[in-house]
Protein backbone atom coordinates (compact mmCIF):
# COMPACT_ATOMS: atom_id res chain seq x y z
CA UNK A 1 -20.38 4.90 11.99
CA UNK A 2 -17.01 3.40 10.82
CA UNK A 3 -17.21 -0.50 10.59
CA UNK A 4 -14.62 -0.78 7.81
CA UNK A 5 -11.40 0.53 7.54
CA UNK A 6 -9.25 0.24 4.22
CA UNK A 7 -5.51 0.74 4.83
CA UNK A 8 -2.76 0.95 1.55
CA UNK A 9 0.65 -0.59 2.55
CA UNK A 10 2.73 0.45 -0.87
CA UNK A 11 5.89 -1.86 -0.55
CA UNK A 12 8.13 0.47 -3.29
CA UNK A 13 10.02 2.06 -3.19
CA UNK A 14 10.10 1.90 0.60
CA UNK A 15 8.06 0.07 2.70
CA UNK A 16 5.84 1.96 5.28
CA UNK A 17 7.66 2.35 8.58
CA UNK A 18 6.28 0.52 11.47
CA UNK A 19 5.08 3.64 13.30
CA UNK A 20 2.25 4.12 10.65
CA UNK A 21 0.83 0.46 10.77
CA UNK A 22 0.73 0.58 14.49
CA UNK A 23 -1.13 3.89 14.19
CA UNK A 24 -3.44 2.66 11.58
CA UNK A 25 -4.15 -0.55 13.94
CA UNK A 26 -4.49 1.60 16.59
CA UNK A 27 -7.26 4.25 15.10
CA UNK A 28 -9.01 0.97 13.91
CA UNK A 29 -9.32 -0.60 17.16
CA UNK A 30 -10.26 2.56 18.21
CA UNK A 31 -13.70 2.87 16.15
CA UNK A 32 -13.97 -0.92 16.81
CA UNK A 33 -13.83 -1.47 13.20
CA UNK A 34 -12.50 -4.46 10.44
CA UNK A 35 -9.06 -3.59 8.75
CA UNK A 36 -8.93 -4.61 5.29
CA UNK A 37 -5.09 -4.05 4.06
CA UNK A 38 -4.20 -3.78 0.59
CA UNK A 39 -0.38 -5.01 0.87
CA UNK A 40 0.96 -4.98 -3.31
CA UNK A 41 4.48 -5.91 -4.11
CA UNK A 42 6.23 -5.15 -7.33
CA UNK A 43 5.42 -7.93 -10.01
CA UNK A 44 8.52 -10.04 -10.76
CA UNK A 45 7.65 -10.66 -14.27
CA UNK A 46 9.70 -8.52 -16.82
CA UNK A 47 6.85 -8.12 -19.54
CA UNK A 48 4.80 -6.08 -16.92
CA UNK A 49 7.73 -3.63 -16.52
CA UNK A 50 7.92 -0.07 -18.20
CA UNK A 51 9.76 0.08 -21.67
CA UNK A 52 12.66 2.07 -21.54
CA UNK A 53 13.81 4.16 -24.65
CA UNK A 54 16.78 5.32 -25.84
CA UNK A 55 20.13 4.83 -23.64
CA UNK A 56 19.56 4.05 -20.16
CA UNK A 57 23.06 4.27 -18.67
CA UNK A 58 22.19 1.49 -15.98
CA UNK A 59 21.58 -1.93 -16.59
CA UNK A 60 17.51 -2.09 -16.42
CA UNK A 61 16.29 -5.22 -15.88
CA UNK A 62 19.33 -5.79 -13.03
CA UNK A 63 17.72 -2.39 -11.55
CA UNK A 64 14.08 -3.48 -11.58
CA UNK A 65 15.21 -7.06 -10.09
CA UNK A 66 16.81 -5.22 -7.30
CA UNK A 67 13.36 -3.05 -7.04
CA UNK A 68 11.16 -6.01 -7.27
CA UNK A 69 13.70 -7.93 -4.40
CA UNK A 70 13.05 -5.02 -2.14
CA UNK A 71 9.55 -4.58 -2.37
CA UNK A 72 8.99 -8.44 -1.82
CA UNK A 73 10.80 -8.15 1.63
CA UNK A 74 9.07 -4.73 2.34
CA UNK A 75 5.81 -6.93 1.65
CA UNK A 76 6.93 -10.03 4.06
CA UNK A 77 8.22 -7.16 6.80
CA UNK A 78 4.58 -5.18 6.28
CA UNK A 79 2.85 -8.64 6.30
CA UNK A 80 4.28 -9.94 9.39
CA UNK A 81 3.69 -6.35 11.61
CA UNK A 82 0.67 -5.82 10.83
CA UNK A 83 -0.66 -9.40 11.77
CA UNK A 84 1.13 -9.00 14.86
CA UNK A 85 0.08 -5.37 15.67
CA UNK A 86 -3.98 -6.39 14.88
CA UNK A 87 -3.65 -9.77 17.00
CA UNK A 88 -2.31 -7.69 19.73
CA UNK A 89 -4.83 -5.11 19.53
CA UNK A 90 -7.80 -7.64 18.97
CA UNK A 91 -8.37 -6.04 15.39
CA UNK A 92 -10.03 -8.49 12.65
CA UNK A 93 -7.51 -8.13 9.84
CA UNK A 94 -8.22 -8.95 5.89
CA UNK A 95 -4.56 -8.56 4.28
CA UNK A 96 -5.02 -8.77 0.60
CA UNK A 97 -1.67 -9.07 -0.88
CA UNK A 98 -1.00 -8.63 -4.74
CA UNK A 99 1.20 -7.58 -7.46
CA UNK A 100 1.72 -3.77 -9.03
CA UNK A 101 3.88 -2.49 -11.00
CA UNK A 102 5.48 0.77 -11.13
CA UNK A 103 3.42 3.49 -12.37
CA UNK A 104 -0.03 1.35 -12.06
CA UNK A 105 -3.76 2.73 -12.30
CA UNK A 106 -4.90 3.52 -8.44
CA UNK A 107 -8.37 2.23 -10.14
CA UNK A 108 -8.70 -1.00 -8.35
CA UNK A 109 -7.41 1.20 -5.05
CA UNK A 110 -10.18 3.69 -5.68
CA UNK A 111 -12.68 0.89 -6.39
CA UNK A 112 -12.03 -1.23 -2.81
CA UNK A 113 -12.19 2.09 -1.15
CA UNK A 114 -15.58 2.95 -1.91
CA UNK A 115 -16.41 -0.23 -0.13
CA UNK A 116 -14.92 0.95 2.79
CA UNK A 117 -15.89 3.66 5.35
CA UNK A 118 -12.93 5.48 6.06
CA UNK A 119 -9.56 5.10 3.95
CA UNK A 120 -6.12 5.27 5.74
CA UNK A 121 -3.33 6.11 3.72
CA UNK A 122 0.34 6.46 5.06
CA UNK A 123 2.10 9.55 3.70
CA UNK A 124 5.84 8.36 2.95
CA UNK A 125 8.79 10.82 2.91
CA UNK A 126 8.31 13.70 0.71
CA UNK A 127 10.23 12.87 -2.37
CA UNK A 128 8.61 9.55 -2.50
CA UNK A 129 4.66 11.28 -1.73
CA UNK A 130 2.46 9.80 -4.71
CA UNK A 131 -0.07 12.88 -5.33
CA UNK A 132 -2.01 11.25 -7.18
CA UNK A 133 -2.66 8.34 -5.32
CA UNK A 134 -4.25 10.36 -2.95
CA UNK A 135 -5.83 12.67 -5.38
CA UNK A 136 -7.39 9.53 -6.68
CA UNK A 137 -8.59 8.26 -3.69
CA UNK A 138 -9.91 11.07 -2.12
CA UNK A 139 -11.94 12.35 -5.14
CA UNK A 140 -12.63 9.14 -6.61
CA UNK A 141 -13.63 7.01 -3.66
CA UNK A 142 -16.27 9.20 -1.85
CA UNK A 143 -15.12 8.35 1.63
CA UNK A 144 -12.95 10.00 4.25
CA UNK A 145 -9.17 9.30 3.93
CA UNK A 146 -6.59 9.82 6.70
CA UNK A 147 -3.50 10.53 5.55
């Protein structure tokens, strides 16, 4: 039996189009289970961003501002549909919302997962698909994931 439901709302490089959270709502209410969302925004904070060696010919931290701008609003836009999609579908929602950086462990992912009963991860276009987030969480969580 599903009771718990962990969904991963990645805000960079582009946020998860509304189409998924409604479906990811939807299957919950569905099972008549709890959504937990784990909604992470790109941390703002410069000494938590990758080094960059040698000649870059773009102006970095101007880049990653723009980057870390975008993902906050992805986060607010995520935030907002998805407590609007679960209150409309009578759908308990925990939104956790955090900070990530690019190129972060999916250990804490992984870890949250395995205290879930079914994972539901949205698959983005192809040139942005992280492999190994979902190689992570499918071998390293133990429970089902819907991708």
């Amino acid at each position: 039996m599903i009771r718990e439901a962990l969904l991963s709302v990645p805000t960079f490089p582009d946020a998860v189009p509304e189409r998924a959270l409604e479906s990811a709502c939807t299957l919950t209410q569905l099972l008549g289970a709890r959504l937990t969302t784990e909604l992470r925004q790109l941390n703002s904070d410069q000494a938590t961003w990758p080094m960059v060696l040698g000649s870059f010919p773009l102006d970095f931290p101007q880049l990653m501002n723009e980057l870390v701008v975008k993902s906050e609003a992805n986060a607010a836009s995520s935030d907002k549909s998805l407590t609007r999609l679960c209150a409309e579908r009578g759908v308990v929602l925990d939104l956790r919302r955090g900070l990530t950086t690019p190129y972060a462990t999916q250990a804490p992912l992984v870890d949250l997962a395995r205290l879930h009963d079914l994972v539901i991860l949205p698959v983005p276009e192809i040139d942005a698909f992280d492999r190994s987030c979902v190689q992570a969480v499918l071998f390293g969580s133990g429970r089902p994931v819907v991708l």
